[in-house]
PDB file of N, CA and C in Angstrom:
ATOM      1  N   UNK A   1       0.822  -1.199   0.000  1.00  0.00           N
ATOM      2  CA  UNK A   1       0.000   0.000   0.000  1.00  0.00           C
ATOM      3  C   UNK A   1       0.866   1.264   0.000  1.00  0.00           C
ATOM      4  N   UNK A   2       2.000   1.697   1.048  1.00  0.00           N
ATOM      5  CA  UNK A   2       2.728   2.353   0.960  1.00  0.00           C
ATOM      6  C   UNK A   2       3.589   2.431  -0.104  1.00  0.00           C
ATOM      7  N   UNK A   3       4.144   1.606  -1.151  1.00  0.00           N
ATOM      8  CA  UNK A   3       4.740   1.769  -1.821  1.00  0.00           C
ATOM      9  C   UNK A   3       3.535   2.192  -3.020  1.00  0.00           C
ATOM     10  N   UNK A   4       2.609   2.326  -3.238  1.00  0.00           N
ATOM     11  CA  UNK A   4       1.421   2.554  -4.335  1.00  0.00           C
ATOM     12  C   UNK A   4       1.509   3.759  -4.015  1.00  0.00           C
ATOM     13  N   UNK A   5       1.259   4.358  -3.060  1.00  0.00           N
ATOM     14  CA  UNK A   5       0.965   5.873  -2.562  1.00  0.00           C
ATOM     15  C   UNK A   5       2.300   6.475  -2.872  1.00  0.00           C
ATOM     16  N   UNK A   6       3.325   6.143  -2.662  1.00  0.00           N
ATOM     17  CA  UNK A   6       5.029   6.769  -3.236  1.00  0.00           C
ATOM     18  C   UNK A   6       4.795   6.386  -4.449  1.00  0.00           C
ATOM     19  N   UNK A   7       4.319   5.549  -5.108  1.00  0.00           N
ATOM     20  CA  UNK A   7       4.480   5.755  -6.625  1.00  0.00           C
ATOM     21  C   UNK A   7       3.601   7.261  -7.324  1.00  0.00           C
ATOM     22  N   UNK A   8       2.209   6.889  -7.189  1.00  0.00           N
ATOM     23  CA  UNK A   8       1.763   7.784  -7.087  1.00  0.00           C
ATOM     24  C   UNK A   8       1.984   9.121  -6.928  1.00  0.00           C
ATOM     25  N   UNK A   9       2.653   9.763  -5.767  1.00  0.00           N
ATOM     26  CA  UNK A   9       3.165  10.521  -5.408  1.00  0.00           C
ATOM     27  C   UNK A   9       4.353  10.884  -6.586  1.00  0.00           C
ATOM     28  N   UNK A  10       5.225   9.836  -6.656  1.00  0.00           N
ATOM     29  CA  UNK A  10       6.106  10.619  -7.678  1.00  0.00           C
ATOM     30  C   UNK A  10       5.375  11.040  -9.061  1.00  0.00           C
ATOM     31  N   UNK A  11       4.403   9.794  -9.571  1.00  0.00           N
ATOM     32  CA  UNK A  11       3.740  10.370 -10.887  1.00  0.00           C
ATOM     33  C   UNK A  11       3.374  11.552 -10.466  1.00  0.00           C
ATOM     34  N   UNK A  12       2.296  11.787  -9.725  1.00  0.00           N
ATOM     35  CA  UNK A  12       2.484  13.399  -9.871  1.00  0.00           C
ATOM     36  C   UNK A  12       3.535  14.580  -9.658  1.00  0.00           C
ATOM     37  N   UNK A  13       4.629  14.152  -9.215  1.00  0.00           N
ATOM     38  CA  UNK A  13       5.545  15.388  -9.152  1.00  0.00           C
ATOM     39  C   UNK A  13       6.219  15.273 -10.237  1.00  0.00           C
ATOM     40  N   UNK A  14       6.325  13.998 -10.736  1.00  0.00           N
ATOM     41  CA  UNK A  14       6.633  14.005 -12.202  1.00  0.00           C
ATOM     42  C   UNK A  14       5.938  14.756 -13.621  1.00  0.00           C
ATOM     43  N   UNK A  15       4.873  14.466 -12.995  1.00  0.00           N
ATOM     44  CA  UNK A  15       3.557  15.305 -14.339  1.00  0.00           C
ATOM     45  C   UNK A  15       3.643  16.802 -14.430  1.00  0.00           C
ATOM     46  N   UNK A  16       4.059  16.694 -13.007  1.00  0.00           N
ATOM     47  CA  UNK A  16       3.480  18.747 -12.229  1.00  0.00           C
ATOM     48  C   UNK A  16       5.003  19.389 -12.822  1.00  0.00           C
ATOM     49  N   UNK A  17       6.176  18.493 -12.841  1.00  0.00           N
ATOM     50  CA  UNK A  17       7.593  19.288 -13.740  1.00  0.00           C
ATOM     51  C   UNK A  17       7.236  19.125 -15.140  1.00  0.00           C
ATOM     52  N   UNK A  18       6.486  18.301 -15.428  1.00  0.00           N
ATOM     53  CA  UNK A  18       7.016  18.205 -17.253  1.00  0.00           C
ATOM     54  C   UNK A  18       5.653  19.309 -17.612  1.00  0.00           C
ATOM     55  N   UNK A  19       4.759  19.370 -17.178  1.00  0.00           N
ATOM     56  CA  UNK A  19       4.352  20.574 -17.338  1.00  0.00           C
ATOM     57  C   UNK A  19       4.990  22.261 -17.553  1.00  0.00           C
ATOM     58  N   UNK A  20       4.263  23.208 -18.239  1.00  0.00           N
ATOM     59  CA  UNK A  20       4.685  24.091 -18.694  1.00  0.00           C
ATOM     60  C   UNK A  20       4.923  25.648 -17.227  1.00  0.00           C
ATOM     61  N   UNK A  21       5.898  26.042 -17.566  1.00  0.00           N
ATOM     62  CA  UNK A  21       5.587  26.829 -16.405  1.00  0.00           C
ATOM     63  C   UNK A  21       4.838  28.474 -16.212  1.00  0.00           C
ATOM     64  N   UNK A  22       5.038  28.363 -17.466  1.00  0.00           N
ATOM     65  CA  UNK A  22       3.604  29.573 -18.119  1.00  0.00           C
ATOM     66  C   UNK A  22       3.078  29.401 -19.234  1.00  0.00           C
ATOM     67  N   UNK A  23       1.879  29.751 -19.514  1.00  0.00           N
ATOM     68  CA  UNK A  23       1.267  29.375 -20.839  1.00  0.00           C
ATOM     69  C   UNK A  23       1.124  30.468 -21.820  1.00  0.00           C
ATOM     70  N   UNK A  24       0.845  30.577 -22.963  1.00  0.00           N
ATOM     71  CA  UNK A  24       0.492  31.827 -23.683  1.00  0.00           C
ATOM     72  C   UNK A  24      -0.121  31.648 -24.536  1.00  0.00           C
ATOM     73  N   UNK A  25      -1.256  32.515 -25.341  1.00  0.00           N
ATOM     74  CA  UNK A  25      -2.169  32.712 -25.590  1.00  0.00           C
ATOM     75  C   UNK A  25      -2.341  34.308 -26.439  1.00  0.00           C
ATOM     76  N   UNK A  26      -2.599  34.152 -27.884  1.00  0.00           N
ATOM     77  CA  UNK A  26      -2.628  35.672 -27.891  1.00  0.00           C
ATOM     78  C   UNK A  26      -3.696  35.533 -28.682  1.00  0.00           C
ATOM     79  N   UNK A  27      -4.689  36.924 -28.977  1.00  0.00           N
ATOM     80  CA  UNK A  27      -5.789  37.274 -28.846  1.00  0.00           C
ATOM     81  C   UNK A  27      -5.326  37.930 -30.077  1.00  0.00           C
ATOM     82  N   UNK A  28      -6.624  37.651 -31.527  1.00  0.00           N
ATOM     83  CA  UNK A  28      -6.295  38.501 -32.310  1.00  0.00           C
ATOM     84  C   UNK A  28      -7.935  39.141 -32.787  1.00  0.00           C
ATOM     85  N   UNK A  29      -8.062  40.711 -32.724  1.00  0.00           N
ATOM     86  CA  UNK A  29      -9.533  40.698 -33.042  1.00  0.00           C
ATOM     87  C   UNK A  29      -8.965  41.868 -34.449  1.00  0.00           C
ATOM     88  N   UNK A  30     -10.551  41.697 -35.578  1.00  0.00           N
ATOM     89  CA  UNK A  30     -10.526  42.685 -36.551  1.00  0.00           C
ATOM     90  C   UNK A  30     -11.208  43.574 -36.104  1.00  0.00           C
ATOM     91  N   UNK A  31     -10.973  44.582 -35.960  1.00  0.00           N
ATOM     92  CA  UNK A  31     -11.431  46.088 -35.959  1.00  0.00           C
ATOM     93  C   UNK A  31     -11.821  46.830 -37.384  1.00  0.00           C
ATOM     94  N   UNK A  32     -12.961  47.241 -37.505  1.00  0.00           N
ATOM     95  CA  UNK A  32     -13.556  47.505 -38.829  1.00  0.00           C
ATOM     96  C   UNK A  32     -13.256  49.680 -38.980  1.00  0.00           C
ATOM     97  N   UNK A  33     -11.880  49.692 -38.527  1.00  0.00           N
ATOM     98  CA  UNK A  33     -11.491  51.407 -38.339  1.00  0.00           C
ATOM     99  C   UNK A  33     -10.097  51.529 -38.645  1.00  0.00           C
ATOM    100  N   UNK A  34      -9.435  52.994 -39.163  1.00  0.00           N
ATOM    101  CA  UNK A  34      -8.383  52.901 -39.201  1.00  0.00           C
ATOM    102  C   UNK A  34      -7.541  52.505 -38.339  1.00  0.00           C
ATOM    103  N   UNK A  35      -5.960  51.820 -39.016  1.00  0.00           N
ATOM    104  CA  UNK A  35      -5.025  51.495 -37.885  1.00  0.00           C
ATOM    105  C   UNK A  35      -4.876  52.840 -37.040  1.00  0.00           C
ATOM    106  N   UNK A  36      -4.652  53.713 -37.735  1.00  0.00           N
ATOM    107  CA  UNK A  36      -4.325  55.168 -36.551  1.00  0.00           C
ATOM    108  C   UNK A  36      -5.189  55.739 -35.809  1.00  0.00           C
ATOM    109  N   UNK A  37      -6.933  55.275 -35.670  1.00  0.00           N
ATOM    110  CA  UNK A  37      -7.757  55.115 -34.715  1.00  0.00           C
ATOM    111  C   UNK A  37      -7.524  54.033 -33.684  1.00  0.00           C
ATOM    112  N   UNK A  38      -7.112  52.978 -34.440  1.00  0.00           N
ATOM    113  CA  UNK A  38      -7.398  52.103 -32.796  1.00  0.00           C
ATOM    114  C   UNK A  38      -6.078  51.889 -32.042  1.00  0.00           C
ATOM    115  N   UNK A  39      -4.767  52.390 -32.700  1.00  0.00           N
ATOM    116  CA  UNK A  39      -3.866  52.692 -32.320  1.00  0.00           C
ATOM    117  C   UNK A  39      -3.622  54.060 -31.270  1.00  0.00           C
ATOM    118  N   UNK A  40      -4.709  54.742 -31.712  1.00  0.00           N
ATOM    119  CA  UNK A  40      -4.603  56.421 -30.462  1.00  0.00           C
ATOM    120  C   UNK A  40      -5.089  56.018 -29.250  1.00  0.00           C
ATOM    121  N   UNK A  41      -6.285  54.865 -29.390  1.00  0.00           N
ATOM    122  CA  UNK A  41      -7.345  54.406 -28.609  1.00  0.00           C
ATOM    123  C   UNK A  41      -6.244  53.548 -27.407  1.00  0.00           C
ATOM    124  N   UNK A  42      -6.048  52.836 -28.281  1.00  0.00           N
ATOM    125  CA  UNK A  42      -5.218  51.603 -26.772  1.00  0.00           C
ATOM    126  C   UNK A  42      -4.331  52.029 -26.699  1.00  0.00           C
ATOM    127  N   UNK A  43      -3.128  53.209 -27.197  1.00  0.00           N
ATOM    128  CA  UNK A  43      -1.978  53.798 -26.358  1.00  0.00           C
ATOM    129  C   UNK A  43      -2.271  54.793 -25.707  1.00  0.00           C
ATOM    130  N   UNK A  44      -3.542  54.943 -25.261  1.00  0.00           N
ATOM    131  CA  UNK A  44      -3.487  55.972 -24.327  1.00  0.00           C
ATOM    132  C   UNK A  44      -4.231  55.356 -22.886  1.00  0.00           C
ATOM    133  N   UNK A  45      -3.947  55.169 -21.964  1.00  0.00           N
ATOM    134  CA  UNK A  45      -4.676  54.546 -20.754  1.00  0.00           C
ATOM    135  C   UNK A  45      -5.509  55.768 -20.378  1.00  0.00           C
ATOM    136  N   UNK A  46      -5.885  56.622 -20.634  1.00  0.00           N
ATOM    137  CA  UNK A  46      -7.030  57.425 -20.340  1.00  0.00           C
ATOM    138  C   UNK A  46      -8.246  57.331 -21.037  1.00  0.00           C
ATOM    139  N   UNK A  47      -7.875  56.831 -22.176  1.00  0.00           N
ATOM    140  CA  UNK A  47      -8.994  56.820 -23.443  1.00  0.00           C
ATOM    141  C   UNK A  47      -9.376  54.946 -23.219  1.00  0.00           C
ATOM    142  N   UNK A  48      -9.069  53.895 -21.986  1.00  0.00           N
ATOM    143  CA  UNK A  48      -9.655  52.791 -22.016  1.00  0.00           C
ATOM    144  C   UNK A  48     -10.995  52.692 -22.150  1.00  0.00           C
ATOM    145  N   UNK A  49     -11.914  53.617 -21.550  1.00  0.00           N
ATOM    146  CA  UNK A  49     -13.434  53.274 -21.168  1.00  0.00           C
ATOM    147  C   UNK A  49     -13.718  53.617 -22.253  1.00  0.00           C
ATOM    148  N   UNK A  50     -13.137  54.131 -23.379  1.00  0.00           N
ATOM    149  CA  UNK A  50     -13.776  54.437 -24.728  1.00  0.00           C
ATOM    150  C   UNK A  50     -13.951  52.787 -25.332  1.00  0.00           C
ATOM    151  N   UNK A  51     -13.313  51.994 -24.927  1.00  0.00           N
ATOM    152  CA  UNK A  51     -13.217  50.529 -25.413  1.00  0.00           C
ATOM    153  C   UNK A  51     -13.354  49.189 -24.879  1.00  0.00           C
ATOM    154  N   UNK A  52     -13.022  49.647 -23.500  1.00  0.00           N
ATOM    155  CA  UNK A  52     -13.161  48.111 -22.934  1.00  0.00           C
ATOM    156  C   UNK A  52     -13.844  48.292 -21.650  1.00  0.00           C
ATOM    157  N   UNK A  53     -14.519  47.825 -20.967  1.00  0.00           N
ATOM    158  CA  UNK A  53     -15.536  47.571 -19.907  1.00  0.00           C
ATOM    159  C   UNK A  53     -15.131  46.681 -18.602  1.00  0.00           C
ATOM    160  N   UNK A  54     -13.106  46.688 -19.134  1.00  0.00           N
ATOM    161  CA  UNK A  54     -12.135  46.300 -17.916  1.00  0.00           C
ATOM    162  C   UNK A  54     -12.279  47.010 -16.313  1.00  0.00           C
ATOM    163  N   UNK A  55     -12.432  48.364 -16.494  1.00  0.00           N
ATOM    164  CA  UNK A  55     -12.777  49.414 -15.405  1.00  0.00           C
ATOM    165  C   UNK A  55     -13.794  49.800 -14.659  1.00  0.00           C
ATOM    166  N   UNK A  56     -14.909  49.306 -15.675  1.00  0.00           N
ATOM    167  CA  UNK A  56     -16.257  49.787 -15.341  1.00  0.00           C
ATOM    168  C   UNK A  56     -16.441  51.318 -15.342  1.00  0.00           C
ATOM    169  N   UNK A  57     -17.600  51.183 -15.642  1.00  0.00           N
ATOM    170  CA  UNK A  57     -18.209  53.023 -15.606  1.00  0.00           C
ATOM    171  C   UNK A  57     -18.195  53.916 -14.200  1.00  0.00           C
ATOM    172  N   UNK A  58     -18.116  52.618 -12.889  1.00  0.00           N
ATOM    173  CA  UNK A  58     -18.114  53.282 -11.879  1.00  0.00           C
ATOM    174  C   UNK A  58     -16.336  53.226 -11.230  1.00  0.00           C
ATOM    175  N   UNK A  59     -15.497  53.247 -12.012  1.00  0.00           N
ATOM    176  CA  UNK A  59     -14.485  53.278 -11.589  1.00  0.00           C
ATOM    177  C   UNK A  59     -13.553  54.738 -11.026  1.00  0.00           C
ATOM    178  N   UNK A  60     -12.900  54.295 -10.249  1.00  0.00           N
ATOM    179  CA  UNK A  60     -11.869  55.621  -9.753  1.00  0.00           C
ATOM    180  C   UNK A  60     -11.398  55.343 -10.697  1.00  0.00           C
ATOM    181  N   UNK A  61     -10.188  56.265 -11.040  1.00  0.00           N
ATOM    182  CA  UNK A  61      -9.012  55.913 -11.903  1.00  0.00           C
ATOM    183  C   UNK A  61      -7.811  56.582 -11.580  1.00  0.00           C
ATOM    184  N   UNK A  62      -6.416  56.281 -11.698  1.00  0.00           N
ATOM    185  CA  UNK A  62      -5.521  56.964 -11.668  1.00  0.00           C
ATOM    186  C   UNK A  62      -4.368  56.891 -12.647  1.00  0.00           C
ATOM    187  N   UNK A  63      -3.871  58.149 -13.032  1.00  0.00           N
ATOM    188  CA  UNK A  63      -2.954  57.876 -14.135  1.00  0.00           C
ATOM    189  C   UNK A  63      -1.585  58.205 -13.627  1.00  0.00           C
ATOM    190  N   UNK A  64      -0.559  57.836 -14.261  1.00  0.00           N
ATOM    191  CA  UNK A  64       0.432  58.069 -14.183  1.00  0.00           C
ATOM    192  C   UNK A  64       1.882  57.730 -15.321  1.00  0.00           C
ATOM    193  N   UNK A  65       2.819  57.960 -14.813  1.00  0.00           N
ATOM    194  CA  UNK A  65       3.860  58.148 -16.334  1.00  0.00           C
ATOM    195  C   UNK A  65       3.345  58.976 -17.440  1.00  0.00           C
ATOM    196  N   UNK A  66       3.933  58.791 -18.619  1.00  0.00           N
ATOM    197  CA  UNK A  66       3.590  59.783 -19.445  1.00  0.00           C
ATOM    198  C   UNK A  66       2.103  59.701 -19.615  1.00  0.00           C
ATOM    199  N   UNK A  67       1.727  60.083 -21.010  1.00  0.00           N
ATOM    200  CA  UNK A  67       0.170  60.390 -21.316  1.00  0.00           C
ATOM    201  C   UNK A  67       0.093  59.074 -21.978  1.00  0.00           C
ATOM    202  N   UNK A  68       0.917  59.026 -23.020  1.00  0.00           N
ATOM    203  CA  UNK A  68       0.507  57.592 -23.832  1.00  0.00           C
ATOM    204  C   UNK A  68       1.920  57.181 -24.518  1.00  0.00           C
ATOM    205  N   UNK A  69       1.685  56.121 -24.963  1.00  0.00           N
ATOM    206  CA  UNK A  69       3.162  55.148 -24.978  1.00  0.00           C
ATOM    207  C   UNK A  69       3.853  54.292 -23.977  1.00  0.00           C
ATOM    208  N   UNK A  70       5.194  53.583 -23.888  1.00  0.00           N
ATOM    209  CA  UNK A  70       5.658  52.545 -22.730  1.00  0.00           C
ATOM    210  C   UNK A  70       5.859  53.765 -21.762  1.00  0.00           C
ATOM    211  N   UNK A  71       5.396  53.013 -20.390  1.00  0.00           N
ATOM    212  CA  UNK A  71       5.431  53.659 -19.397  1.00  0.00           C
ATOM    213  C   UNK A  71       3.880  54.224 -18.921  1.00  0.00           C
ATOM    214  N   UNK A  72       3.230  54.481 -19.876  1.00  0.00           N
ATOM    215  CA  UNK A  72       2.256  55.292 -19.349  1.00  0.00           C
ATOM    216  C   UNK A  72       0.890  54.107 -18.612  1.00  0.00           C
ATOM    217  N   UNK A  73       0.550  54.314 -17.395  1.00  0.00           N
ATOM    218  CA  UNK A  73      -0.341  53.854 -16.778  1.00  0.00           C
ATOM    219  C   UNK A  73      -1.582  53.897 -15.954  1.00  0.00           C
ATOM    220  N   UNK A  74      -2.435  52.846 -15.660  1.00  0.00           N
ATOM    221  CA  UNK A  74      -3.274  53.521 -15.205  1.00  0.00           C
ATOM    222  C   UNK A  74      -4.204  52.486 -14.093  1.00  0.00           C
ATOM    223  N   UNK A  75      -4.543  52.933 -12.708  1.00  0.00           N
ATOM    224  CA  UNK A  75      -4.675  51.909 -11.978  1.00  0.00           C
ATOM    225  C   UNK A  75      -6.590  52.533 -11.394  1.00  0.00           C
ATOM    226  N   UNK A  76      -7.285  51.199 -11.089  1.00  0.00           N
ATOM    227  CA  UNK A  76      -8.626  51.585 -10.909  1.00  0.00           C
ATOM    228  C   UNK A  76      -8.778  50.604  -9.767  1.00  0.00           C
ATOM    229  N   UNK A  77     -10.057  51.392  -8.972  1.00  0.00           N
ATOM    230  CA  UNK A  77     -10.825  50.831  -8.249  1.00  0.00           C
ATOM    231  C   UNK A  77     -12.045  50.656  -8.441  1.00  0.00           C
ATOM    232  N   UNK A  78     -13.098  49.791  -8.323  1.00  0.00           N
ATOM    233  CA  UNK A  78     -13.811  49.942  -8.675  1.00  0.00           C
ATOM    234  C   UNK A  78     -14.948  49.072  -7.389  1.00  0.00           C
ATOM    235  N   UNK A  79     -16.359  49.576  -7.069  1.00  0.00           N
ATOM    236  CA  UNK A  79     -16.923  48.277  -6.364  1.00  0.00           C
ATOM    237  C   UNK A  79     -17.568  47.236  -7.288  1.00  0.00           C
ATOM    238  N   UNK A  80     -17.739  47.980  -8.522  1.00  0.00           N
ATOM    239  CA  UNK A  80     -18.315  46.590  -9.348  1.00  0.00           C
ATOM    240  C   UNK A  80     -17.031  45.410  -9.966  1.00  0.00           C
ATOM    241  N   UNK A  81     -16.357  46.446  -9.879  1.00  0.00           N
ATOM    242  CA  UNK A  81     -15.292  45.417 -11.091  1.00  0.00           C
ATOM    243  C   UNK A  81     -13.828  44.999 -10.877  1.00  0.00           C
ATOM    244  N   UNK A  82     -13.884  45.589  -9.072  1.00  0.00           N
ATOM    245  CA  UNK A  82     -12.882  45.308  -8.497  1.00  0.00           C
ATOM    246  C   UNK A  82     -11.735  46.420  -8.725  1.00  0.00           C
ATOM    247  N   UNK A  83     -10.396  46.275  -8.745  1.00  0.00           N
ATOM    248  CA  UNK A  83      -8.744  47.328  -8.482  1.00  0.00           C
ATOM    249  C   UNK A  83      -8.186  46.536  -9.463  1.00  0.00           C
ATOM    250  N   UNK A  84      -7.512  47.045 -10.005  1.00  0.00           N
ATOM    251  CA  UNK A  84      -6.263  46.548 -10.749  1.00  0.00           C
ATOM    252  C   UNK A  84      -5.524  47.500 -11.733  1.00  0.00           C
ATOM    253  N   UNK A  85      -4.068  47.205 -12.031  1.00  0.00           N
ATOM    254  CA  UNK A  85      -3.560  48.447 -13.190  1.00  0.00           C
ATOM    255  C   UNK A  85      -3.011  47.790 -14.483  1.00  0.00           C
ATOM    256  N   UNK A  86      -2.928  48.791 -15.064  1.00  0.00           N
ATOM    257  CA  UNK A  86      -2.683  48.503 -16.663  1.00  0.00           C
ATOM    258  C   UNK A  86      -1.112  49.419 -16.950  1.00  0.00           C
ATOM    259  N   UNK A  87      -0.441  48.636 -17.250  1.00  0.00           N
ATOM    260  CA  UNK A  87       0.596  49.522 -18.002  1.00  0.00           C
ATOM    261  C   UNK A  87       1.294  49.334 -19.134  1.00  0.00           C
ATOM    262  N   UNK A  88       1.710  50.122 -19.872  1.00  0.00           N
ATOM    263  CA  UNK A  88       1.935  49.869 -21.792  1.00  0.00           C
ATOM    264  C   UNK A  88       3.786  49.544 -21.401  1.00  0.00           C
ATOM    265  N   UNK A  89       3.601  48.730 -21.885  1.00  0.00           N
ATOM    266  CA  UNK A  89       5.025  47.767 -21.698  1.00  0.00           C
ATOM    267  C   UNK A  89       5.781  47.888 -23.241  1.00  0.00           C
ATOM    268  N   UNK A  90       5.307  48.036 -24.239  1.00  0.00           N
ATOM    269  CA  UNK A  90       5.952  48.567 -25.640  1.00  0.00           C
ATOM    270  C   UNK A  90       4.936  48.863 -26.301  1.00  0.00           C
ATOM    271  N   UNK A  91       5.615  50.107 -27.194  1.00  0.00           N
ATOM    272  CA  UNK A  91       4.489  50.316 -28.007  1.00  0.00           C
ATOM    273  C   UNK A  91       5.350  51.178 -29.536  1.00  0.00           C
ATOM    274  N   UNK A  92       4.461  50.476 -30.789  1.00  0.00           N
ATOM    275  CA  UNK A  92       4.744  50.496 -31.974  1.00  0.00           C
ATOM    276  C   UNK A  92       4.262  51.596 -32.351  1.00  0.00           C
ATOM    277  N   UNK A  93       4.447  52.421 -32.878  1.00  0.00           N
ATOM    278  CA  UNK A  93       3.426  53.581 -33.513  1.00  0.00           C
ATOM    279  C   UNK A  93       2.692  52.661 -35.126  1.00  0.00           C
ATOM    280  N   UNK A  94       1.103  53.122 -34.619  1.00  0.00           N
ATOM    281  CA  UNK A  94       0.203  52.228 -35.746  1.00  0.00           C
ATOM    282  C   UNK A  94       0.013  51.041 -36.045  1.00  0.00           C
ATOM    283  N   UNK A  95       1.375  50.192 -34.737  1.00  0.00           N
ATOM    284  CA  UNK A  95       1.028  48.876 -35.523  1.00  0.00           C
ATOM    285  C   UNK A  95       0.729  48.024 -34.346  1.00  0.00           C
ATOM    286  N   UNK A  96       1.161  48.272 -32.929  1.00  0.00           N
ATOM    287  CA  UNK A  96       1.469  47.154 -32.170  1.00  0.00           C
ATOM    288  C   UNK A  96       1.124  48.147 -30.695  1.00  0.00           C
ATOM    289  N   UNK A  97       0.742  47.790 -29.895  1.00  0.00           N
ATOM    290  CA  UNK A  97       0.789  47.963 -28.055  1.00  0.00           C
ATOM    291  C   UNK A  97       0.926  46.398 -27.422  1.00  0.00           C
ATOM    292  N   UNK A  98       1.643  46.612 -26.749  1.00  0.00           N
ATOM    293  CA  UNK A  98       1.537  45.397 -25.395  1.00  0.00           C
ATOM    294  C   UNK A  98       1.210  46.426 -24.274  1.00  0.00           C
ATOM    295  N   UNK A  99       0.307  45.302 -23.920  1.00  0.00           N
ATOM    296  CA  UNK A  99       0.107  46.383 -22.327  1.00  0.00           C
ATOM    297  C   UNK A  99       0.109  44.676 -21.034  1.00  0.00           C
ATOM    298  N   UNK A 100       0.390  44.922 -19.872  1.00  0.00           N
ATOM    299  CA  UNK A 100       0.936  44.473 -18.856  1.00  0.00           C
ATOM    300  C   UNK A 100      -0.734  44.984 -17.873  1.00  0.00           C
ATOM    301  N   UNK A 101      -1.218  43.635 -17.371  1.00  0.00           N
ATOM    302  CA  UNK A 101      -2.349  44.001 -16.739  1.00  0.00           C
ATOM    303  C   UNK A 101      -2.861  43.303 -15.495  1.00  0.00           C
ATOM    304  N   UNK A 102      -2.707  43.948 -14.581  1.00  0.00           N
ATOM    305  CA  UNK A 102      -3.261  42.767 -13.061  1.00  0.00           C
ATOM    306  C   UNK A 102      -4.636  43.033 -12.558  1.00  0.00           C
ATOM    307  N   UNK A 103      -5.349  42.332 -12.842  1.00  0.00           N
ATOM    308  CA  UNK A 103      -6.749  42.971 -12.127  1.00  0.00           C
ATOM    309  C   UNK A 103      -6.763  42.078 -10.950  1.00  0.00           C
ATOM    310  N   UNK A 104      -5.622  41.985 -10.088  1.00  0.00           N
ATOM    311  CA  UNK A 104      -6.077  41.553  -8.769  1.00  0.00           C
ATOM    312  C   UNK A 104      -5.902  39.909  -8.752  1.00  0.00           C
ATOM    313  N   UNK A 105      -7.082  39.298  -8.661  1.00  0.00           N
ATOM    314  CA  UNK A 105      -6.977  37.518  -8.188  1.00  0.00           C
ATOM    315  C   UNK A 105      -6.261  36.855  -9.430  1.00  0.00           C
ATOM    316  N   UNK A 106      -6.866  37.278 -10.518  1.00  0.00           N
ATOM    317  CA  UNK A 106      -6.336  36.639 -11.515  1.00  0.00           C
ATOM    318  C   UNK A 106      -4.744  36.486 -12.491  1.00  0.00           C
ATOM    319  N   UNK A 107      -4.086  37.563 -11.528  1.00  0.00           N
ATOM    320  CA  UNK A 107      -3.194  37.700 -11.208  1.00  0.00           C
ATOM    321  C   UNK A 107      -2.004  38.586 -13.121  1.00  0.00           C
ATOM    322  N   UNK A 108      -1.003  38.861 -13.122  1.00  0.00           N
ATOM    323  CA  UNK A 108      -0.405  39.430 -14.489  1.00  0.00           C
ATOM    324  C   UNK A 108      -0.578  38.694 -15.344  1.00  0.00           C
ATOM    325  N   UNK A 109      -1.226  39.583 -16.039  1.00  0.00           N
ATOM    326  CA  UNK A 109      -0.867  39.278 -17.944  1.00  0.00           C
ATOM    327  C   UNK A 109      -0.598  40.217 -18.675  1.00  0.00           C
ATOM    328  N   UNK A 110       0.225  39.699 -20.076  1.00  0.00           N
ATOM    329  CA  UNK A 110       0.620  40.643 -20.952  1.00  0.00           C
ATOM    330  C   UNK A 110       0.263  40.386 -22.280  1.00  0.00           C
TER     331      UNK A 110
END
């Protein structure tokens, strides 16, 4: 019996290493507007609620770093939709943003 339960035991610590230790996933949507519209839109963390419903309508907000481009950020509270911040981690002119985002439990993504 004891030796079933140590086997066991190692299969899973065996399974739980050969597993990945982060996963990734990227998200591609068409936008039916110019690139230099939806490019003004997501490099600016002030202009989010124009687009995404991450913050909620009843959110605080706070900005900081520049206005728009890497660096610039922006952190919310909210009672519907919870706290968390957003910050632009690179950014392409017209073609590309990464943004860096923790809303709390669910912990960073980029």
């Amino acid at each position: 019996m004891m030796l079933a339960v140590a086997g066991l035991v190692l299969l899973l610590l065996a399974i739980g290493f050969a597993l990945p230790r982060e996963s990734r996933f990227v998200v591609v949507t068409t936008v039916d507007a110019p690139a230099a519209t939806v490019f003004v839109l997501v490099n600016d963390p002030r202009r989010i609620q124009l687009w995404s419903a991450l913050a909620g309508d009843d959110a605080q907000a706070q900005y900081s770093g520049p206005r728009n481009g890497v660096g610039a950020a922006m952190a919310w509270d909210s009672p519907a939709s919870g706290a968390g911040t957003l910050t632009i981690v690179d950014s392409r002119p017209w073609s590309y943003v990464e943004l860096k985002l923790n809303d709390g439990d669910a912990g960073e993504a980029t």
